[in-house]
N, C-alpha and C. Protein backbone atom coordinates (compact mmCIF):
# COMPACT_ATOMS: atom_id res chain seq x y z
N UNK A 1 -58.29 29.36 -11.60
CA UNK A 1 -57.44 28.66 -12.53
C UNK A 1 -56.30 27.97 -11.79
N UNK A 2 -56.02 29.00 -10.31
CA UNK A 2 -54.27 27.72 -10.25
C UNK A 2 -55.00 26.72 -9.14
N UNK A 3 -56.11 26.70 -8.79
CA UNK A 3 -56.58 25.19 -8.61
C UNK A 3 -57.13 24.50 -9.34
N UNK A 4 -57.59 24.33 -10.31
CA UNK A 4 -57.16 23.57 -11.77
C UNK A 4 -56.08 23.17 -11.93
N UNK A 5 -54.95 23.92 -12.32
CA UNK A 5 -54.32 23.68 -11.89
C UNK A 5 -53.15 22.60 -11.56
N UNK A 6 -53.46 22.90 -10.56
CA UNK A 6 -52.87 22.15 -8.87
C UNK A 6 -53.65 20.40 -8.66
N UNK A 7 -54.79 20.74 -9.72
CA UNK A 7 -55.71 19.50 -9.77
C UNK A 7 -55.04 19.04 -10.79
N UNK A 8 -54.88 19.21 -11.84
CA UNK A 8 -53.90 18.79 -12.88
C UNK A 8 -52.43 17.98 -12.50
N UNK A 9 -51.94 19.07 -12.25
CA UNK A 9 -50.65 18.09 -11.36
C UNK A 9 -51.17 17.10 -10.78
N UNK A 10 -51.79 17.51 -9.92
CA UNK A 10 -51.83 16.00 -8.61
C UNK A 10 -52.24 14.69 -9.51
N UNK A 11 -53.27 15.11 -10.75
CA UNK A 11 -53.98 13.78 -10.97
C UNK A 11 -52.54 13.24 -12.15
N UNK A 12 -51.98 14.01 -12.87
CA UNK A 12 -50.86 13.50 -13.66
C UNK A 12 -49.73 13.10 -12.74
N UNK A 13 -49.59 13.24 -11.52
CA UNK A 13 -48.44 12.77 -10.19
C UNK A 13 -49.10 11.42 -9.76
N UNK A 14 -50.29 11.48 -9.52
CA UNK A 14 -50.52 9.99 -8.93
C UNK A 14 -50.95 9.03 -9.95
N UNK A 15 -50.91 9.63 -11.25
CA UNK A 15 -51.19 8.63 -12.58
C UNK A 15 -49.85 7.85 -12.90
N UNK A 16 -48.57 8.99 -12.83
CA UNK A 16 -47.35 8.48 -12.92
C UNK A 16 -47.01 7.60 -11.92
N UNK A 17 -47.72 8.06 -10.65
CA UNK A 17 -46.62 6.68 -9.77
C UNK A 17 -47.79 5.65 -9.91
N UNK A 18 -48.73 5.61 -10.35
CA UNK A 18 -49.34 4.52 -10.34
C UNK A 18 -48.83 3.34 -11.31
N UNK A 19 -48.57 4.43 -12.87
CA UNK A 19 -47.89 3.64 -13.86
C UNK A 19 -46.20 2.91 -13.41
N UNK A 20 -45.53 3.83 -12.62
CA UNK A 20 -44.04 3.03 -12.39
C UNK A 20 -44.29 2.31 -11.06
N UNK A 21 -45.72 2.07 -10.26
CA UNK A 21 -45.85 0.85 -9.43
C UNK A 21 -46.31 -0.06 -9.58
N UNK A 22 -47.21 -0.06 -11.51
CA UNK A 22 -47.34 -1.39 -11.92
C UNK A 22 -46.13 -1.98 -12.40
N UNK A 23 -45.83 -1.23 -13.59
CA UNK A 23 -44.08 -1.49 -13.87
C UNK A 23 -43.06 -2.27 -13.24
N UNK A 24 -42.96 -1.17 -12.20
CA UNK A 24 -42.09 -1.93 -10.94
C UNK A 24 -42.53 -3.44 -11.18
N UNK A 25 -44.19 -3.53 -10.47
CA UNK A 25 -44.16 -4.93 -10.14
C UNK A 25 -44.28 -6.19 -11.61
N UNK A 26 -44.41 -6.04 -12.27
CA UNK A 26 -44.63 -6.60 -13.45
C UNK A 26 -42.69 -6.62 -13.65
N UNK A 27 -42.01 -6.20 -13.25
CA UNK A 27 -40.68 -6.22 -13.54
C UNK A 27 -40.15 -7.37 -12.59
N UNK A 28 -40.19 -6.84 -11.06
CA UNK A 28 -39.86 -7.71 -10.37
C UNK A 28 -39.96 -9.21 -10.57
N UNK A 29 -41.23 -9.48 -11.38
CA UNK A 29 -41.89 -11.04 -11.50
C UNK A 29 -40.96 -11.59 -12.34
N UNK A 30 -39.89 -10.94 -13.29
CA UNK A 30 -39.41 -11.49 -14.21
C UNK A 30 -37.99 -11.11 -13.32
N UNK A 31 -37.31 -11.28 -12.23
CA UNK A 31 -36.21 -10.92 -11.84
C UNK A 31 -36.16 -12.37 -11.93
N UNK A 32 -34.62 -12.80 -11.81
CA UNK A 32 -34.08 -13.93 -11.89
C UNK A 32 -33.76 -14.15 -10.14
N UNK A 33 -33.93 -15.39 -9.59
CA UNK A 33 -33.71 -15.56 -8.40
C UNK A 33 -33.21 -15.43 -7.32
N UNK A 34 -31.65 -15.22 -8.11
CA UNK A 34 -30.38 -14.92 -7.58
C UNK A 34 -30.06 -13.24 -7.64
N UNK A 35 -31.08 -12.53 -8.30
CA UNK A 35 -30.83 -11.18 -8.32
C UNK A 35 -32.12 -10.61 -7.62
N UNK A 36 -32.70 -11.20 -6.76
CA UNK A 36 -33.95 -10.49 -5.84
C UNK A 36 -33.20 -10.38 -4.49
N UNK A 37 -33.99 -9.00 -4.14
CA UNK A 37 -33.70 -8.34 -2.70
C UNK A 37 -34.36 -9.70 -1.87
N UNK A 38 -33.85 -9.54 -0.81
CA UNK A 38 -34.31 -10.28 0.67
C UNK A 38 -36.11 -9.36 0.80
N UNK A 39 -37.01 -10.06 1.40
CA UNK A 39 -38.04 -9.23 1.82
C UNK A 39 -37.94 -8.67 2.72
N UNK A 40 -37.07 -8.56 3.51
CA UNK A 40 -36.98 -7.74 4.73
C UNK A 40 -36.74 -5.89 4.13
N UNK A 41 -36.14 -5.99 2.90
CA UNK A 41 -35.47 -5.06 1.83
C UNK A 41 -34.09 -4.79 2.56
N UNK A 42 -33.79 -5.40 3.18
CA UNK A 42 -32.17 -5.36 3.29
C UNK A 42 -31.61 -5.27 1.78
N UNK A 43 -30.36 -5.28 1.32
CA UNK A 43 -30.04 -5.67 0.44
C UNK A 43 -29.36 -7.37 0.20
N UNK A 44 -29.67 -7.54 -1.10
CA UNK A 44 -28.96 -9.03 -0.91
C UNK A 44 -27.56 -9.24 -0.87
N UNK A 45 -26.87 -10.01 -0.24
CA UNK A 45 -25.65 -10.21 -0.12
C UNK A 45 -24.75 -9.76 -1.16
N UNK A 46 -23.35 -9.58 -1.55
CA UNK A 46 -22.70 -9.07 -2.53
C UNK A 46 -22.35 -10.12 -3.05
N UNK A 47 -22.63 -10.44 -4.42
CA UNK A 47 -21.63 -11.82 -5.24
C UNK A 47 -20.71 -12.06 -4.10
N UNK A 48 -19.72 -13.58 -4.13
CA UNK A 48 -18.77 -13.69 -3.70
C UNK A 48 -18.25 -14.59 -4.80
N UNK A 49 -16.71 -14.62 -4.86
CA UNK A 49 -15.85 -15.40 -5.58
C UNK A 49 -16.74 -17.19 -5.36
N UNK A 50 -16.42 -17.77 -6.58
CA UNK A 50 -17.07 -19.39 -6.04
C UNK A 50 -15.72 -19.93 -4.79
N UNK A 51 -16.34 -20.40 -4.02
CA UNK A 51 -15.71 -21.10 -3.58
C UNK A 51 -15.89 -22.68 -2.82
N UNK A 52 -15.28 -23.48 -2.17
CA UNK A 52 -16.00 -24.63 -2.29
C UNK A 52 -16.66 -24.39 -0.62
N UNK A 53 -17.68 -25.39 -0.72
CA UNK A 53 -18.70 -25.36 0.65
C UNK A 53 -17.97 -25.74 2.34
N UNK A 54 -16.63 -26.25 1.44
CA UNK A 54 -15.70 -26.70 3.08
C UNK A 54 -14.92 -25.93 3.55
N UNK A 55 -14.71 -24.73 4.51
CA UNK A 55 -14.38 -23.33 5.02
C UNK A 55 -12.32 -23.82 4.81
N UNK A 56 -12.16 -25.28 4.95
CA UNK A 56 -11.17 -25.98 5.28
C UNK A 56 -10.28 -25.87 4.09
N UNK A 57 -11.47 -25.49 2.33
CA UNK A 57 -10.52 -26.16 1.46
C UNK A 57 -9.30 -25.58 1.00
N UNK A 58 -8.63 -26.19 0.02
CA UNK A 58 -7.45 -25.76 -0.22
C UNK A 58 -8.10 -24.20 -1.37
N UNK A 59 -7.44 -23.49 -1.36
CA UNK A 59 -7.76 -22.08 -1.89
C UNK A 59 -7.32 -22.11 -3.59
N UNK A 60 -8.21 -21.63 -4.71
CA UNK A 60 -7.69 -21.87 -5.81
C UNK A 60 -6.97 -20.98 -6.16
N UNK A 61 -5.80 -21.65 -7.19
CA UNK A 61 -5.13 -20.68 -7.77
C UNK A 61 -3.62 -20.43 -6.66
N UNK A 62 -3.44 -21.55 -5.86
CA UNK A 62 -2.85 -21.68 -4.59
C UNK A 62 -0.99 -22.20 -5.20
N UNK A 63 -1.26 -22.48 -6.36
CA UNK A 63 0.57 -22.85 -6.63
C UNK A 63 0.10 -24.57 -7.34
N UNK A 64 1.41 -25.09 -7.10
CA UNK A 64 1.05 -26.95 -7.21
C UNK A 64 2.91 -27.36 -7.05
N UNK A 65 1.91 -28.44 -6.37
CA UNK A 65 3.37 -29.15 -5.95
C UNK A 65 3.63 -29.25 -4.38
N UNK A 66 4.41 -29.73 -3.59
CA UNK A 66 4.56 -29.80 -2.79
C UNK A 66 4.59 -27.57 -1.78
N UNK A 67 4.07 -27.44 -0.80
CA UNK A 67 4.05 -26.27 -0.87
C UNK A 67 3.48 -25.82 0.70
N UNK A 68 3.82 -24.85 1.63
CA UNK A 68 2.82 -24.43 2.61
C UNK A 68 1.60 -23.17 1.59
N UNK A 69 0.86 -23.23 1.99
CA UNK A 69 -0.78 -22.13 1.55
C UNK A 69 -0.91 -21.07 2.44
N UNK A 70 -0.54 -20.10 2.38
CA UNK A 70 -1.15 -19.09 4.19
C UNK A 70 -2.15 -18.42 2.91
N UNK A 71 -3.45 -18.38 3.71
CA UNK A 71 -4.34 -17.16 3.25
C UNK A 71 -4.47 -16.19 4.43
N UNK A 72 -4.25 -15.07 3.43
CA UNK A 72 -3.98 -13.36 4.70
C UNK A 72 -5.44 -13.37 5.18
N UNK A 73 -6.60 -13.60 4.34
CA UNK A 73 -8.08 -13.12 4.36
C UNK A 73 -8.32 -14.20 6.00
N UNK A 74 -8.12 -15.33 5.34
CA UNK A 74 -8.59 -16.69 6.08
C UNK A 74 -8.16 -17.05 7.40
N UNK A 75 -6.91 -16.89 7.55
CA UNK A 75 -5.83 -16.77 8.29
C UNK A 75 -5.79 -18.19 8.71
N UNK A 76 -5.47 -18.96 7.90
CA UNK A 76 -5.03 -20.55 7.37
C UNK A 76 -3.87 -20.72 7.04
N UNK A 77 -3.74 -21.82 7.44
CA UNK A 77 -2.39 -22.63 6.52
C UNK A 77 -3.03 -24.24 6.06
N UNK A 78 -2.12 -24.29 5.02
CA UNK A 78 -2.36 -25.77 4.58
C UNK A 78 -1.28 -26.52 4.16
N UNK A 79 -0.69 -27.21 4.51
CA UNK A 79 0.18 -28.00 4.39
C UNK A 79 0.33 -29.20 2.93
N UNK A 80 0.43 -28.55 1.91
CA UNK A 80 -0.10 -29.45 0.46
C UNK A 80 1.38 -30.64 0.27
N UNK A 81 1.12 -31.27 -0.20
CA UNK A 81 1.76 -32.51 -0.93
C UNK A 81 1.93 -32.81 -2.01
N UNK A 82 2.21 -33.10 -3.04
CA UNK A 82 2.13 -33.57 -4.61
C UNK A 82 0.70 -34.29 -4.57
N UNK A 83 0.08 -33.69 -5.97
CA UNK A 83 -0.89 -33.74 -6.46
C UNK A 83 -1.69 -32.98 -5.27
N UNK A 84 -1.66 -31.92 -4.91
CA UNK A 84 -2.54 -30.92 -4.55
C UNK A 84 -3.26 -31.75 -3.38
N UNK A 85 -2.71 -32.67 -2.31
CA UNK A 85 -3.68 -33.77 -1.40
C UNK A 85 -2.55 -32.73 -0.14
N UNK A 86 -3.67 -32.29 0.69
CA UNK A 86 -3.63 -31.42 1.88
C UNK A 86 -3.56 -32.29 2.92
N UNK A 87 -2.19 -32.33 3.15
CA UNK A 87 -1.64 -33.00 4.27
C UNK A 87 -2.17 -32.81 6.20
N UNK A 88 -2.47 -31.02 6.04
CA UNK A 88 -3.07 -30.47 6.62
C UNK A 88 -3.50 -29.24 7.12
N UNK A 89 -4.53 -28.95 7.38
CA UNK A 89 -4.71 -27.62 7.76
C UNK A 89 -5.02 -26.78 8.81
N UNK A 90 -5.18 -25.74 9.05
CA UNK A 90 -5.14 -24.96 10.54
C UNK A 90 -5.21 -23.34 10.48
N UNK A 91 -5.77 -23.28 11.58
CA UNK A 91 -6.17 -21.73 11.80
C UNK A 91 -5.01 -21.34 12.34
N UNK A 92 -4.50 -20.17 12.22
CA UNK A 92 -3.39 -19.40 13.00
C UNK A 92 -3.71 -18.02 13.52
N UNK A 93 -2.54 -17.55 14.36
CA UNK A 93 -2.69 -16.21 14.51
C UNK A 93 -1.81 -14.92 13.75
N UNK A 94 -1.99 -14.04 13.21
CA UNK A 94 -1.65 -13.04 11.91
C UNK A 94 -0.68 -12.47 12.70
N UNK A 95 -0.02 -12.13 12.38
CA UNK A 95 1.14 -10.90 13.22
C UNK A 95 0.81 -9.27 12.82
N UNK A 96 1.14 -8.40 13.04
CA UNK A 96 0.67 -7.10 12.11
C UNK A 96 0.96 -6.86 11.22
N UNK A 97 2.49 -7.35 10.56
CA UNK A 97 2.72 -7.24 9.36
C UNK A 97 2.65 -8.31 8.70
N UNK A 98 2.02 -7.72 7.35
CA UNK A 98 1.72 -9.43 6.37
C UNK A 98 2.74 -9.28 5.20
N UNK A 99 2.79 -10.39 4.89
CA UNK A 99 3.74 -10.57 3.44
C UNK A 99 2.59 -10.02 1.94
N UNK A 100 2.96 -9.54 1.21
CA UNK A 100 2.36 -9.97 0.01
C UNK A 100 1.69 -10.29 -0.60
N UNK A 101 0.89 -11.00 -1.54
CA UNK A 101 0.37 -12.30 -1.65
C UNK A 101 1.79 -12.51 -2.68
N UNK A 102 1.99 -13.89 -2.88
CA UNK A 102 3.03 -14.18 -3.93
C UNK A 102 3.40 -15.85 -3.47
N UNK A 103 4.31 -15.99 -3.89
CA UNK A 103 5.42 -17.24 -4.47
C UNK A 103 6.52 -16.77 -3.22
N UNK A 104 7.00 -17.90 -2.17
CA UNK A 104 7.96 -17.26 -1.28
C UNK A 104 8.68 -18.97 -1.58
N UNK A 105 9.89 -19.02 -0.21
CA UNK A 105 10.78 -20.03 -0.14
C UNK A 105 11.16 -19.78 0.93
N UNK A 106 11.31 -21.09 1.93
CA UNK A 106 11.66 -20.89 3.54
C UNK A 106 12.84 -20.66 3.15
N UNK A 107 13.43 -19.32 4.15
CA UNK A 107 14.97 -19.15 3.65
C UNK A 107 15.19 -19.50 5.34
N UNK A 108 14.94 -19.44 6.20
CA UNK A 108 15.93 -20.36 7.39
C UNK A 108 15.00 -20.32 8.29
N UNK A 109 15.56 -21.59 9.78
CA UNK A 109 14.76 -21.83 10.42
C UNK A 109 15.18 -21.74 11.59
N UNK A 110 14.88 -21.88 13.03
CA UNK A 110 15.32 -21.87 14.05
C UNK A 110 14.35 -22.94 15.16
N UNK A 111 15.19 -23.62 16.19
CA UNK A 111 14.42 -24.64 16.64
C UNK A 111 13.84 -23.75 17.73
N UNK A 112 14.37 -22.95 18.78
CA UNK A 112 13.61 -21.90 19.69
C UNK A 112 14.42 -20.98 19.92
N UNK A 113 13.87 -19.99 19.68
CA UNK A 113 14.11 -18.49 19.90
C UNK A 113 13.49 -17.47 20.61
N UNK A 114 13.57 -16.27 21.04
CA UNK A 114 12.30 -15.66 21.24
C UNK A 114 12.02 -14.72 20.88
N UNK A 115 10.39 -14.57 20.43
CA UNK A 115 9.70 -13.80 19.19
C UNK A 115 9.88 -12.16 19.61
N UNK A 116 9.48 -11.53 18.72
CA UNK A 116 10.06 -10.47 18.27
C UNK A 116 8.69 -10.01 19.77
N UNK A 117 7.96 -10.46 20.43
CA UNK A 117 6.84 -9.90 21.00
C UNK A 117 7.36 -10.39 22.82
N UNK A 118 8.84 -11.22 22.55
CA UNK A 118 8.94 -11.48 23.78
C UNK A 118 8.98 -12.63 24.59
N UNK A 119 7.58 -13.26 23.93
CA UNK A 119 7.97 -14.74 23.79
C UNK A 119 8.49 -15.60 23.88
N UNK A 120 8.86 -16.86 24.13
CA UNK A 120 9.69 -17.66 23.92
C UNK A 120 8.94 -18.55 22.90
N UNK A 121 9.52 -19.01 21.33
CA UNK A 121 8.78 -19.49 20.52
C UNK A 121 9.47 -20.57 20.17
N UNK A 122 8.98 -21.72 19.40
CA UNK A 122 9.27 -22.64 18.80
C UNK A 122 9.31 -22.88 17.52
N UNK A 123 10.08 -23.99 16.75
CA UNK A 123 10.10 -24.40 15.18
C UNK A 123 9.41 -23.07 14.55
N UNK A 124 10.40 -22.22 14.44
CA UNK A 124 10.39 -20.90 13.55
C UNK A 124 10.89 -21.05 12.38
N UNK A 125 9.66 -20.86 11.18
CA UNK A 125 9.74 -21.02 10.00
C UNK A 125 9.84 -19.96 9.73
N UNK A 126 10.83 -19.41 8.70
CA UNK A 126 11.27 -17.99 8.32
C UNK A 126 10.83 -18.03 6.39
N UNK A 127 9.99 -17.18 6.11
CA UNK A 127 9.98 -17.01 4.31
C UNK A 127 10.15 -15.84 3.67
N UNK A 128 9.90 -14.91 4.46
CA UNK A 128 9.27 -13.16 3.77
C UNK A 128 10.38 -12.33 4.71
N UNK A 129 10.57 -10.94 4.24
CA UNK A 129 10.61 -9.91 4.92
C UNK A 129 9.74 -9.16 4.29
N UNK A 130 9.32 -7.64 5.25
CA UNK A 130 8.51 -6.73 5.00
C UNK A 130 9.21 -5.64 5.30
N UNK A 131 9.85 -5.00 4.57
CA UNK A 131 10.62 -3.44 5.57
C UNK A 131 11.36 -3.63 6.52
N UNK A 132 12.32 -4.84 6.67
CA UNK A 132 13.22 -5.09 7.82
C UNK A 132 12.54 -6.25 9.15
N UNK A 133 11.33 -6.35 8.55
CA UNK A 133 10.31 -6.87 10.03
C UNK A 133 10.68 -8.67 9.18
N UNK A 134 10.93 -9.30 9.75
CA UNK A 134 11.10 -10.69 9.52
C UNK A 134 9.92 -11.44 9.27
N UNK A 135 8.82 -12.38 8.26
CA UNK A 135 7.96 -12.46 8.68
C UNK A 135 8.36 -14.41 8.34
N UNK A 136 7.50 -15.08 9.23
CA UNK A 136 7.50 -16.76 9.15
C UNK A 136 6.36 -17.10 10.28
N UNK A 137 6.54 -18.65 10.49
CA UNK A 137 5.29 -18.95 11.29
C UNK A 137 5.79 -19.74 12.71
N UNK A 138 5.20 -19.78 13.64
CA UNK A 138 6.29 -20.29 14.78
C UNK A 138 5.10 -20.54 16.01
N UNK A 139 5.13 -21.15 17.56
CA UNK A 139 4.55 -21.31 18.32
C UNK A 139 5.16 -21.48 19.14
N UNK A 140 4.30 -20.67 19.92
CA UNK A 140 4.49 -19.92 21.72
C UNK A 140 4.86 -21.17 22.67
N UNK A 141 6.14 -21.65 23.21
CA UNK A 141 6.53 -22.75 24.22
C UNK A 141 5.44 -22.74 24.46
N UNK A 142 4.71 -21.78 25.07
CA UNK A 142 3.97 -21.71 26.57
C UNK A 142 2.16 -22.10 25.98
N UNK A 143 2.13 -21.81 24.53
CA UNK A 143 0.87 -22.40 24.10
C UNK A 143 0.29 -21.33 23.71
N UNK A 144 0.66 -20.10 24.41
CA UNK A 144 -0.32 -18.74 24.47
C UNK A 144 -0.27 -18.43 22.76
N UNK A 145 -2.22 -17.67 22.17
CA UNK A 145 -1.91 -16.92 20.85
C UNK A 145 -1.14 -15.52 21.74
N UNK A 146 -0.59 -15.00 20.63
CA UNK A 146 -0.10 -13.68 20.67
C UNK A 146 -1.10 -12.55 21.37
N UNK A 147 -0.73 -11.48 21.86
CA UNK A 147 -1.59 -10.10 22.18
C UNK A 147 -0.08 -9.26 21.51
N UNK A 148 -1.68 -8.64 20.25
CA UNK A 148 -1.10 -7.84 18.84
C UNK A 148 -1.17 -6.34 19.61
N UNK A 149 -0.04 -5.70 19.29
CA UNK A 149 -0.14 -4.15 19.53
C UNK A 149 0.03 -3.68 17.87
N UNK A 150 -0.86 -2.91 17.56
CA UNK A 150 -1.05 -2.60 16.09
C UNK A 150 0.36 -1.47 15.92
N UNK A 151 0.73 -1.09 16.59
CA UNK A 151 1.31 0.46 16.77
C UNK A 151 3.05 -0.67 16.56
N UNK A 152 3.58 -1.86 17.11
CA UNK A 152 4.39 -2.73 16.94
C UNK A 152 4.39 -3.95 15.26
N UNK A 153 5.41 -3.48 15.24
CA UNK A 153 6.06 -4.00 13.36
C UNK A 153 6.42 -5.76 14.08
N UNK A 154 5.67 -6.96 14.26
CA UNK A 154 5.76 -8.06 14.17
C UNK A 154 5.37 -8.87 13.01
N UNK A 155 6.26 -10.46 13.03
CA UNK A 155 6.55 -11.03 11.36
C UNK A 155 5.90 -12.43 12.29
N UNK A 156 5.06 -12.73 13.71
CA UNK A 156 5.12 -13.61 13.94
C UNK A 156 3.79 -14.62 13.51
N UNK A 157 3.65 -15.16 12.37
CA UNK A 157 2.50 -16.16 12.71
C UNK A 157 2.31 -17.34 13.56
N UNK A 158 1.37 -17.37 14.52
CA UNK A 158 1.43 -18.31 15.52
C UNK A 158 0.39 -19.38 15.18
N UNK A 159 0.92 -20.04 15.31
CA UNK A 159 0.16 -21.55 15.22
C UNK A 159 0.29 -22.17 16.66
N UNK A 160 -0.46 -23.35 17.00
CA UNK A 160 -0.94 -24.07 17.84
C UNK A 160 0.73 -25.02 18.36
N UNK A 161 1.49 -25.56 19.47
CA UNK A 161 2.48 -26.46 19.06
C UNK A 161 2.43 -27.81 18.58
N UNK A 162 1.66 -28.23 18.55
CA UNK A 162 0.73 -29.24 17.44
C UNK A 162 1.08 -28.75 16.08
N UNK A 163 1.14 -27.73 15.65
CA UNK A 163 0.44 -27.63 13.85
C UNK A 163 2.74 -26.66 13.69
N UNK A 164 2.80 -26.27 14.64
CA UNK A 164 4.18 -25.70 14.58
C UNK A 164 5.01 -26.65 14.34
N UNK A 165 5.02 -28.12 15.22
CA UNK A 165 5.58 -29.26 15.14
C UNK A 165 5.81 -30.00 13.72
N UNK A 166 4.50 -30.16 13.18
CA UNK A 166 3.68 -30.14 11.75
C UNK A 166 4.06 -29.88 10.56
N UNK A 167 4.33 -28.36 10.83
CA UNK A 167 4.87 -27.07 10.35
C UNK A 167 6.55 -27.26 9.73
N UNK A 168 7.53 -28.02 11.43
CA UNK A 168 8.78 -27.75 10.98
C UNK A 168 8.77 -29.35 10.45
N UNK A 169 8.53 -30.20 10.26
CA UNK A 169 8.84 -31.41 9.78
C UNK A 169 8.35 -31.02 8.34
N UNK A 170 7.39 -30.53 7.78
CA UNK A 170 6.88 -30.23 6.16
C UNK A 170 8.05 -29.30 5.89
N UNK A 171 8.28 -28.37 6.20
CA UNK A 171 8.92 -27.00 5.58
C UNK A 171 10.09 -26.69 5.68
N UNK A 172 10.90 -27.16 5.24
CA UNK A 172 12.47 -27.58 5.35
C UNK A 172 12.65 -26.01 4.35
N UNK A 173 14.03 -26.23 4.37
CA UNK A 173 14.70 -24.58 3.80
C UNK A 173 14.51 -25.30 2.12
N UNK A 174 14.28 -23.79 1.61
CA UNK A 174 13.63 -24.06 0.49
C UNK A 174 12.30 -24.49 -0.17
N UNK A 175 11.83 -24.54 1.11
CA UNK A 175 9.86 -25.38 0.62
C UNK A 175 9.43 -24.32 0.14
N UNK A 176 8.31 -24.34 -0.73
CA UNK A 176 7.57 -23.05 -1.44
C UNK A 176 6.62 -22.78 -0.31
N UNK A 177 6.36 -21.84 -0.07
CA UNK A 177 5.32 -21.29 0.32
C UNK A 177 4.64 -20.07 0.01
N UNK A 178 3.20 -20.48 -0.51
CA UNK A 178 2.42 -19.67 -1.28
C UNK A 178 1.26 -18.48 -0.35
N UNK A 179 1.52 -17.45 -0.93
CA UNK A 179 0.72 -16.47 0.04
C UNK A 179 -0.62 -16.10 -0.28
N UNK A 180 -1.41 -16.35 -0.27
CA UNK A 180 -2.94 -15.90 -0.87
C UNK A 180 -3.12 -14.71 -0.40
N UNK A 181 -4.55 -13.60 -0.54
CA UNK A 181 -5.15 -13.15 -0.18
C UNK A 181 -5.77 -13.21 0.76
């Protein structure tokens, strides 16, 4: 009797997966395009926010009006104008401490100083503090990006002296500058 059984099970075990491997596939056929696995069975990528196809563009939801853009994620700036026309844009380097995301205002500037890392820096744009750490955007006389010590509280974003130059002619005391994600 318990191989009977044991024959019982097995044939009601491979009846069931037979039934949830037609299933399965009769399911799959009706998946919508954008919700099918890769065939490799990786998984498929995770949604992402829409965004536009140019890595360059201006970020939505960014303010309006004349304004600097830093995205923390991106580590961009964009230099906007009235009617949202991007004067220009640029990759930078992050300091360890970040601002926020929010609504800021250059509260002062300095033509060269030297950065909190030692530096000797240029057209230092000042907007945020973080816990006493000063944070704005500025570039290295000497050209060099920064070398970040994570364990050190710096406010310096470095830009290129090209885009710093850029930088202090747009962003006079008082310019908005908007902080993204």
């Amino acid at each position: 009797m318990a191989g009977t059984s044991s024959m019982i099970v097995a044939g009601l075990t491979a009846a069931a997966l037979a039934t949830v491997g037609y299933l399965g596939s009769r399911a799959a056929d009706t998946v919508p395009p954008d919700l099918r696995r890769q065939a490799s069975g990786s998984p498929a990528p995770a949604p992402k926010a829409p965004r536009s196809s140019h890595p360059a563009a201006l970020p939505p939801r960014s303010g309006l009006g004349q304004r600097v853009v830093y995205s923390l994620r991106r580590d961009r700036v964009w230099l906007v104008d009235k009617g949202d026309k991007v004067r220009r844009t640029y990759g930078v380097s992050p300091s360890t401490v970040d601002p926020a995301p929010g609504t800021y205002r250059v509260t002062s500037r300095s033509g060269k100083v030297t950065g909190s890392d030692g530096v000797p820096v240029e057209h230092v744009v000042r907007f945020a503090s973080v816990d006493g750490t000063v944070i704005g955007f500025s570039a290295a006389v000497d050209g060099s990006a920064p070398v970040l010590d994570p364990q050190e509280r710096t406010g310096g974003i470095r830009e290129t002296r090209a885009d710093g130059t850029a930088m202090w002619k747009f962003a006079t005391i008082g310019r908005t500058v908007v902080v993204v994600p």
